[in-house]
N, C-alpha and C. Protein backbone atom coordinates (compact mmCIF):
# COMPACT_ATOMS: atom_id res chain seq x y z
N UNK A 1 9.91 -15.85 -2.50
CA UNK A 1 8.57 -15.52 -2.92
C UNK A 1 7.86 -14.83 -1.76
N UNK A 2 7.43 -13.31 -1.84
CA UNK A 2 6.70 -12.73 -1.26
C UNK A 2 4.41 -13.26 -1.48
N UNK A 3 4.33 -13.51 -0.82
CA UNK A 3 2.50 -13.85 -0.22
C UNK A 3 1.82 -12.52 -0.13
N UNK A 4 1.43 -11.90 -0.76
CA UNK A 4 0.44 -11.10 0.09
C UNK A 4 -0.11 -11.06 0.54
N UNK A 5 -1.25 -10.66 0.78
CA UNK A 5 -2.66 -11.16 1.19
C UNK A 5 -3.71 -9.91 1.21
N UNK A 6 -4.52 -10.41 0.04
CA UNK A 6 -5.17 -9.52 -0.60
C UNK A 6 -6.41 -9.39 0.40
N UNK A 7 -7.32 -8.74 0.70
CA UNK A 7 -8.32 -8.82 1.63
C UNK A 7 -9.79 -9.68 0.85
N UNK A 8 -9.80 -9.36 -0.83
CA UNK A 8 -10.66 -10.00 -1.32
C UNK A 8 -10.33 -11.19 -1.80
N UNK A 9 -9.34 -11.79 -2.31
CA UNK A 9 -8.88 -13.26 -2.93
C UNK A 9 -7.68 -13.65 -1.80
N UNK A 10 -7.84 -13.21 -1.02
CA UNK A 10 -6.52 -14.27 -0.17
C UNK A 10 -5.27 -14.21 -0.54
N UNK A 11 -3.95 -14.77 0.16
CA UNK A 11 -3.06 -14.66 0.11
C UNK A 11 -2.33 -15.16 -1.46
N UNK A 12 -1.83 -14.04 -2.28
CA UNK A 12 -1.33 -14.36 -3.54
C UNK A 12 0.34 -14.13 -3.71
N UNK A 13 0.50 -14.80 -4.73
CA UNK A 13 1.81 -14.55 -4.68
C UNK A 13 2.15 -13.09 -5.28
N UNK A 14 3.29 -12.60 -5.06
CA UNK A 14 3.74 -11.23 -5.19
C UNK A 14 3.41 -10.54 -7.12
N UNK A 15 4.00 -11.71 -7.67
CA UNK A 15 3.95 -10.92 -8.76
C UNK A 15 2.34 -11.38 -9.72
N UNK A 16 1.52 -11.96 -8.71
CA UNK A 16 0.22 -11.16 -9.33
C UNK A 16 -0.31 -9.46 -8.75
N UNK A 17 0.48 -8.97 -8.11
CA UNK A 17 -0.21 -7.84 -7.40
C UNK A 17 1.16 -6.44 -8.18
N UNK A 18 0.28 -5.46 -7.95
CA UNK A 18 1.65 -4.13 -8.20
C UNK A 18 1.74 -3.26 -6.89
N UNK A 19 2.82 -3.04 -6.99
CA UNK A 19 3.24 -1.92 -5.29
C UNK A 19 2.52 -0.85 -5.62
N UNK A 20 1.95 -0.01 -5.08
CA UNK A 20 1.55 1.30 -5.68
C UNK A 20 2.76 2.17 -4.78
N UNK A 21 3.32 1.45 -4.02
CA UNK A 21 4.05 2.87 -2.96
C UNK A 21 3.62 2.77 -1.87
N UNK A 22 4.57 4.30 -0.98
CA UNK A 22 4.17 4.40 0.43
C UNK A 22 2.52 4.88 0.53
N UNK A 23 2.32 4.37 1.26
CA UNK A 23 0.58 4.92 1.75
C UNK A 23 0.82 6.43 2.44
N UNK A 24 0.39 7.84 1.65
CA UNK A 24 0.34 9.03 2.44
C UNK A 24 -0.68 9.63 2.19
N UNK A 25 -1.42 11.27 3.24
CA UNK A 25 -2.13 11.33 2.52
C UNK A 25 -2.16 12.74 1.56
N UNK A 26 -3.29 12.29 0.97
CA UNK A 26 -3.13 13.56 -0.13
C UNK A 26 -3.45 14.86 -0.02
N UNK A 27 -2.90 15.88 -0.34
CA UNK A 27 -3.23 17.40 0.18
C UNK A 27 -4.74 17.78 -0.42
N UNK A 28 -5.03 18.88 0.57
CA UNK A 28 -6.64 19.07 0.00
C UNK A 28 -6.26 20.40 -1.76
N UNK A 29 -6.73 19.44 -2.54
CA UNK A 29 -6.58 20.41 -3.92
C UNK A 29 -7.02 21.99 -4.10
N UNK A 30 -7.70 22.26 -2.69
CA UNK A 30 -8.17 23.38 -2.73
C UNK A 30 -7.31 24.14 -2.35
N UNK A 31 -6.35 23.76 -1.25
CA UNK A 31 -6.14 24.55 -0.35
C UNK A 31 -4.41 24.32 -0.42
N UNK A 32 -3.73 23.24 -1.09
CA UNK A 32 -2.46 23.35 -1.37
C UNK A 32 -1.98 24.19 -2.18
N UNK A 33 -0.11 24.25 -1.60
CA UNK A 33 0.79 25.17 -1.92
C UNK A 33 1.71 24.32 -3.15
N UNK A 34 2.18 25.00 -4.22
CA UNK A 34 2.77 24.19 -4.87
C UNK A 34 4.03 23.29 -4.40
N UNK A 35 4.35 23.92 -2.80
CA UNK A 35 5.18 23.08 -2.31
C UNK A 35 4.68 21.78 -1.45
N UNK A 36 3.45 22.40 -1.26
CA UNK A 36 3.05 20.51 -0.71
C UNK A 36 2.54 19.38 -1.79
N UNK A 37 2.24 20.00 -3.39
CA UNK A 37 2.26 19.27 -4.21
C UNK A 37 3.45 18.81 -4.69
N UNK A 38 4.22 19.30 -4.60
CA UNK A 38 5.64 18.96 -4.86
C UNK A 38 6.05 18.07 -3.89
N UNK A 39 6.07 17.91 -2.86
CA UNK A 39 6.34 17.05 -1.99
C UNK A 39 5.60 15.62 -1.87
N UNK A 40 4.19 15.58 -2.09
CA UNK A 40 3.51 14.77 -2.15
C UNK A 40 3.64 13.75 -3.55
N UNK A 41 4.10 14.34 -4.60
CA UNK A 41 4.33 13.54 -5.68
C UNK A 41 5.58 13.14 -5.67
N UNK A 42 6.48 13.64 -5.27
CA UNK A 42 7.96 13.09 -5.25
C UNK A 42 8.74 12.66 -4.08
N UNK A 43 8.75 13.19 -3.54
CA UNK A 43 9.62 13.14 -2.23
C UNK A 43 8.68 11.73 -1.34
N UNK A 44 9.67 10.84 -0.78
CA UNK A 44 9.28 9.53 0.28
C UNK A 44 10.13 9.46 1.08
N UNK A 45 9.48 8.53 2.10
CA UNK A 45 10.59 8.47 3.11
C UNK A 45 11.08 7.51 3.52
N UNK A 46 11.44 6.43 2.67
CA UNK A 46 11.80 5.18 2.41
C UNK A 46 12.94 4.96 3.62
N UNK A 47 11.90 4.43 4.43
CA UNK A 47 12.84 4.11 6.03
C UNK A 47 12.96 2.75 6.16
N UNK A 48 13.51 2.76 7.15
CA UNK A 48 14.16 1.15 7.94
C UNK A 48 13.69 0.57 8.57
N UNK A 49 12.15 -0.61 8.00
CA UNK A 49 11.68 -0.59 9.06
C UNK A 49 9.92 -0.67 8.56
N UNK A 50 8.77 -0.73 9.55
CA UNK A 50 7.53 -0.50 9.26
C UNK A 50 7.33 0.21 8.40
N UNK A 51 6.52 0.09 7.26
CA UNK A 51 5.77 0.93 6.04
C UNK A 51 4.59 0.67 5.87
N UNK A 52 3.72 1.47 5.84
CA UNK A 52 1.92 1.10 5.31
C UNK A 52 2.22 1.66 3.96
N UNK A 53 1.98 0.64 3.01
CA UNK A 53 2.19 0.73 1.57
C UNK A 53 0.95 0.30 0.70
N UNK A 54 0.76 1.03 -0.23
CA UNK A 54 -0.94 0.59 -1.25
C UNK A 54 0.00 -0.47 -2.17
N UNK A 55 -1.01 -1.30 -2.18
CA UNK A 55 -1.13 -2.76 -3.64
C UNK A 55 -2.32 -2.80 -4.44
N UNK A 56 -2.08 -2.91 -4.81
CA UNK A 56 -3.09 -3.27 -6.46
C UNK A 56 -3.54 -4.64 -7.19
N UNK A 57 -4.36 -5.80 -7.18
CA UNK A 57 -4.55 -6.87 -7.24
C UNK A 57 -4.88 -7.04 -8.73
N UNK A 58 -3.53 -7.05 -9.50
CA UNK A 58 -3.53 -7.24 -10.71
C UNK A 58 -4.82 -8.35 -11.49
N UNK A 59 -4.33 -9.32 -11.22
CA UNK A 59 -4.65 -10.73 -11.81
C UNK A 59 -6.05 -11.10 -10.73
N UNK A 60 -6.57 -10.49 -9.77
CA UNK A 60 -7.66 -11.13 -8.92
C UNK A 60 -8.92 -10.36 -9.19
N UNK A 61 -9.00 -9.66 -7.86
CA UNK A 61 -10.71 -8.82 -7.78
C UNK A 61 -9.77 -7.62 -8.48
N UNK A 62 -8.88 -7.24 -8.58
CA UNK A 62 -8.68 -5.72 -9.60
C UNK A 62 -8.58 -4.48 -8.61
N UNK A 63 -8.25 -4.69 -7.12
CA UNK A 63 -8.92 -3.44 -6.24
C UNK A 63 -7.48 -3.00 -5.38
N UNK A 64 -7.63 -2.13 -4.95
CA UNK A 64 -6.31 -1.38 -4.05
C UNK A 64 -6.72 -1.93 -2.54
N UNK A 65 -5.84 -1.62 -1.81
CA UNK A 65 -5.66 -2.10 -1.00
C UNK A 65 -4.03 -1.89 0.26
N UNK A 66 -4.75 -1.35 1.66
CA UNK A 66 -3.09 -0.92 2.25
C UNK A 66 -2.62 -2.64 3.03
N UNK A 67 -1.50 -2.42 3.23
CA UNK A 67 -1.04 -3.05 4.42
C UNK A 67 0.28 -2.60 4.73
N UNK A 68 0.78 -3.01 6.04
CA UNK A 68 1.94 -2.83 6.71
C UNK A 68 3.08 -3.96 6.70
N UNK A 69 4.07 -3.61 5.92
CA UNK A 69 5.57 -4.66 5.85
C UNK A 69 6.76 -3.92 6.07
N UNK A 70 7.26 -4.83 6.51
CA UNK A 70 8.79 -4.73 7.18
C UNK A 70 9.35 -4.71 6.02
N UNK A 71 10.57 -3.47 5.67
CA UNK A 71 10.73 -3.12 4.74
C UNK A 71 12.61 -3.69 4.55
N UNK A 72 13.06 -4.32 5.12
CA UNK A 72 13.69 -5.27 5.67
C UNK A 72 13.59 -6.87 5.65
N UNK A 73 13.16 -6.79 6.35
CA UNK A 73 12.46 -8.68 6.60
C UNK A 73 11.08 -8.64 5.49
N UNK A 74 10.89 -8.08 4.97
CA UNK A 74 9.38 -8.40 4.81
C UNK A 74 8.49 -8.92 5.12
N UNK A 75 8.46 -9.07 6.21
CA UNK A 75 7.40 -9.70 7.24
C UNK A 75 5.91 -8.79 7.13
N UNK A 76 4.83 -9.00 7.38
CA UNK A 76 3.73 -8.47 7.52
C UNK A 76 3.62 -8.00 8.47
N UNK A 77 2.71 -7.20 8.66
CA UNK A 77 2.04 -6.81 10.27
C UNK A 77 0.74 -6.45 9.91
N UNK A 78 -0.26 -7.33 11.01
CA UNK A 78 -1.95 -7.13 10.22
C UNK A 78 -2.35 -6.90 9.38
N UNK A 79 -2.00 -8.30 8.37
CA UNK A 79 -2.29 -8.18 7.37
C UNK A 79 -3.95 -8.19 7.41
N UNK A 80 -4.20 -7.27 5.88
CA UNK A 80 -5.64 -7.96 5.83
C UNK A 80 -6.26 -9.07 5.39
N UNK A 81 -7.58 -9.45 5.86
CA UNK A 81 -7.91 -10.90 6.04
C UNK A 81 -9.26 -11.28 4.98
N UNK A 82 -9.52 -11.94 4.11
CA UNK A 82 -10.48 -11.57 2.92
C UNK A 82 -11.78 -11.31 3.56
N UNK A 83 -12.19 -10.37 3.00
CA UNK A 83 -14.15 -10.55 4.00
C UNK A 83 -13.86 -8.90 5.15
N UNK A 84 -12.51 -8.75 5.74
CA UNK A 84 -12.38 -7.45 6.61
C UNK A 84 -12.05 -6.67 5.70
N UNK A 85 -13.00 -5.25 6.02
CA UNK A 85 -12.68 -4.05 5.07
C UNK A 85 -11.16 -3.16 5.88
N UNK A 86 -10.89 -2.43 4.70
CA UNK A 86 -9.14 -2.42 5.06
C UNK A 86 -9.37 -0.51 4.60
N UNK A 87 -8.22 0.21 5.14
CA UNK A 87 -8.87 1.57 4.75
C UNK A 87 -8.43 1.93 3.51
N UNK A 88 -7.66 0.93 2.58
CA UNK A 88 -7.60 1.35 1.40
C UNK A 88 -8.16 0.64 0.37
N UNK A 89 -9.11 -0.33 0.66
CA UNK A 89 -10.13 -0.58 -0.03
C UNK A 89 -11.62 -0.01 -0.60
């Protein structure tokens, strides 16, 4: 059983929350090439190791949210803490 830890309801178990994916960012719509849209919707870089990844708090406050896990161990790294704003909140 994976814990998350949501920044607004506290640490939940995994399958109240959804992965959204790797955390990247998004090209400016003005100014992209159809190849950096292409890249940005498909292509990841699913490495070995640290990931800042978005979650989604299904069953709680309903809100997104990043953090950093070992994509391996699944261990956390600073996670967020309920009450600290997080940059994908």
């Amino acid at each position: 059983m994976l814990l998350v830890p949501c920044p607004n309801c506290g640490p939940r178990n995994a399958t109240d929350m959804n992965y959204r994916g790797e955390a990247h960012s998004r090209p400016d719509p003005d100014a992209a090439t159809k190849e950096e849209w292409r890249t940005y919707l498909y292509l990841r870089d699913n490495p070995s190791g640290w990931l800042r990844e978005n979650w989604y708090c299904s069953s709680g406050c309903r809100r997104h949210f990043q953090l950093e896990r070992h994509t391996l161990t699944g261990e956390l790294r600073n996670p967020p803490l309920p009450g600290r704003k997080t940059a994908g909140a």
